[in-house]
Protein backbone atom coordinates (compact mmCIF):
# COMPACT_ATOMS: atom_id res chain seq x y z
CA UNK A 1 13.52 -23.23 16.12
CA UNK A 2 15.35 -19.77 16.87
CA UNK A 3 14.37 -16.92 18.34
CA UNK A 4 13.11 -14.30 16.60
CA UNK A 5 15.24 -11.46 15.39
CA UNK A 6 15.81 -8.23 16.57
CA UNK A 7 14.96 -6.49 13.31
CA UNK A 8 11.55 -9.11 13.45
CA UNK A 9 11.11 -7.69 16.76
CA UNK A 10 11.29 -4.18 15.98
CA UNK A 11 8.90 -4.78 12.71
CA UNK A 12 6.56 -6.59 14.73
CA UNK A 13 6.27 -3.66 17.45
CA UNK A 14 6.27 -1.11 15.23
CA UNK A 15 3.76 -2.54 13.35
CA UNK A 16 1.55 -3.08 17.08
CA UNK A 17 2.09 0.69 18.09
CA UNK A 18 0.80 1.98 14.41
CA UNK A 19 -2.44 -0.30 14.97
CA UNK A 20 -2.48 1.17 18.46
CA UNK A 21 -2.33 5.01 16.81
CA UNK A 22 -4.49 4.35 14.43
CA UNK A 23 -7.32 3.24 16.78
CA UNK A 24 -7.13 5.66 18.63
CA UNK A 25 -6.88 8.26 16.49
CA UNK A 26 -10.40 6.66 15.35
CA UNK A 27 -11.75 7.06 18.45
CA UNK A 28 -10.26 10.06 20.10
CA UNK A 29 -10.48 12.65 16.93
CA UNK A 30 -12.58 13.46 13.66
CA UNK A 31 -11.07 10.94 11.21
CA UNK A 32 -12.91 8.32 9.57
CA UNK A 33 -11.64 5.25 8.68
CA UNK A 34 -11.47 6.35 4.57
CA UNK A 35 -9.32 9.24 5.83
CA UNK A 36 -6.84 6.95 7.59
CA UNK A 37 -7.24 4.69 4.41
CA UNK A 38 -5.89 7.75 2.33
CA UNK A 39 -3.37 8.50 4.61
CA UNK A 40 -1.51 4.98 4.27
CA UNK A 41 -2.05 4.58 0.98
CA UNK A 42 -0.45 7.71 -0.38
CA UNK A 43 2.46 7.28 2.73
CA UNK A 44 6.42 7.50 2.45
CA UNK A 45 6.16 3.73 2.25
CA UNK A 46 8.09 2.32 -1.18
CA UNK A 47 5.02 -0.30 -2.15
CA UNK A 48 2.53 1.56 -3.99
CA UNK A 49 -1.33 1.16 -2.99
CA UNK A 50 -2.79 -2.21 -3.40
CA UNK A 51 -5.93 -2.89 -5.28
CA UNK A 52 -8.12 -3.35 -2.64
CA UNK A 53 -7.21 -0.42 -0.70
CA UNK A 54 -7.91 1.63 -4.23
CA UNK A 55 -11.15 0.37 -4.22
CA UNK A 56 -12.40 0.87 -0.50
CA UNK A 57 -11.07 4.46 -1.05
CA UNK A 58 -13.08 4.88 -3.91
CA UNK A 59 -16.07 3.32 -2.49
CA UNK A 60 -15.72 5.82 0.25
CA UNK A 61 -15.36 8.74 -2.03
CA UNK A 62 -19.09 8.38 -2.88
CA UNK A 63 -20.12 9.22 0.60
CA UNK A 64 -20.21 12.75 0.81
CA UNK A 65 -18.08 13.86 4.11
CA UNK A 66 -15.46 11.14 3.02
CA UNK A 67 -15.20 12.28 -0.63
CA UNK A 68 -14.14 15.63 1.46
CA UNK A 69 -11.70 14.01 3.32
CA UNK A 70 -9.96 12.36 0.76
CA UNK A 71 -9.87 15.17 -1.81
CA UNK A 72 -8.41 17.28 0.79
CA UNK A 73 -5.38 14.82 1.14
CA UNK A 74 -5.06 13.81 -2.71
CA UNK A 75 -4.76 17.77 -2.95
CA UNK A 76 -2.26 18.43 0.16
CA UNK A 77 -0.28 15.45 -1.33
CA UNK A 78 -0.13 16.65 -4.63
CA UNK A 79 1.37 20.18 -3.98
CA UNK A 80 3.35 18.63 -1.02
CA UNK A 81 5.90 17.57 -4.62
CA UNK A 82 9.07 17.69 -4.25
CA UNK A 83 12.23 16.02 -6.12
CA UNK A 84 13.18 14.04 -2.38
CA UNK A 85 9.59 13.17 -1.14
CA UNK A 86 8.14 12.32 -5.01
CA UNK A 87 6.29 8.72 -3.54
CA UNK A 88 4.18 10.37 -2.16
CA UNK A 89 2.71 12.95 -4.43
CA UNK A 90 3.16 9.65 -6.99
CA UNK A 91 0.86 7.58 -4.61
CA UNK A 92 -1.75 10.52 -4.71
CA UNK A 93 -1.55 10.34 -8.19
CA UNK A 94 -2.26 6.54 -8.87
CA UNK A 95 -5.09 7.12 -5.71
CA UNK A 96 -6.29 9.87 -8.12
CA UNK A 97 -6.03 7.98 -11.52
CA UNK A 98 -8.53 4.98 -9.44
CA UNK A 99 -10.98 7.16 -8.73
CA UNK A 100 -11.41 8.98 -12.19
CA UNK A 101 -12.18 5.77 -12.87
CA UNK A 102 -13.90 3.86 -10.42
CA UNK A 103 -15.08 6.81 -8.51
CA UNK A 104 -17.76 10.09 -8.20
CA UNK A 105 -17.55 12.04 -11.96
CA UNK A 106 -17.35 14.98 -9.75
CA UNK A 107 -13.59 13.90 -9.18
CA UNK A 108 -12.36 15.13 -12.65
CA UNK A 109 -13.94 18.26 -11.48
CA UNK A 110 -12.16 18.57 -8.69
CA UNK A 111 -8.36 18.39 -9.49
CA UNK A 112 -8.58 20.66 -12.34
CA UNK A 113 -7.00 23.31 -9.71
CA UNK A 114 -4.05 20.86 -9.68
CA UNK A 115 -2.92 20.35 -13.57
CA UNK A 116 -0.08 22.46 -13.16
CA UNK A 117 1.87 20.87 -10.50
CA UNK A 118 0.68 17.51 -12.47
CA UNK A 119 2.52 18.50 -15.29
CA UNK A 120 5.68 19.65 -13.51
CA UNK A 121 5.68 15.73 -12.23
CA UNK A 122 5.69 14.42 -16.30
CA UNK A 123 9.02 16.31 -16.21
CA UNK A 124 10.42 13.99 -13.00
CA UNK A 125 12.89 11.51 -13.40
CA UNK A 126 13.94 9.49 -10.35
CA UNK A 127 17.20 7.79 -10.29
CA UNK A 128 18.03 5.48 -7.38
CA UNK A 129 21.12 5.46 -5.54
CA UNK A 130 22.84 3.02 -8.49
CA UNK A 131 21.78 5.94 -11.37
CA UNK A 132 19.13 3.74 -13.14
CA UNK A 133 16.04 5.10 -13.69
């Protein structure tokens, strides 16, 4: 058996000092847990949100200071858009498209402020760094 690597090493701290941030950040400010949900699941990460974190965030949105919460960041997210940073407006987006589904009605409601920054995303094409879409 070897010793671990330096890159599992780094992954393994980094992933310790996030869970370290993140509890505190629970304990020392306003932020729920739902909020912090949000948060990661519309990141800069490349893996889109996973199933069950849709569904504990739309679970959340039917409590009322929660639903709040995460409107506020499917909204900053969305109008954050830009052609370099497009994951994460595109994360907001699949968060949003869960809960129009599986969340309050009010929801549908809500974004109808943000259809025109919506539509300038149907326009976006990404191409990675080999040209293929």
């Amino acid at each position: 058996m070897g010793s671990p690597s330096f890159h599992e090493l780094k992954k393994q701290a980094s992933f310790f000092f996030k869970e370290k941030i993140k509890t505190a950040r629970l304990a020392l400010t306003d932020v729920t847990p739902a909020e912090l949900l949000t948060e990661e699941a519309t990141d800069e990460d490349t893996w889109p949100p996973d199933t069950r974190t849709m569904g504990l965030i739309s679970r959340a949105a039917f409590e009322v200071d929660d639903y709040w919460r995460i409107v506020d960041i499917l909204h900053k997210r969305l109008w954050k858009f830009d052609k370099e940073r497009w994951r994460v407006s595109y994360k907001a987006l699949v968060i949003l498209d869960h809960l129009l589904t599986h969340g309050p009605e009010r929801i549908s409601e809500e974004f109808q402020c943000d259809k025109e920054v919506i539509k300038e995303m149907t326009t976006f094409h990404h191409l990675d760094q080999g040209r293929y879409a």
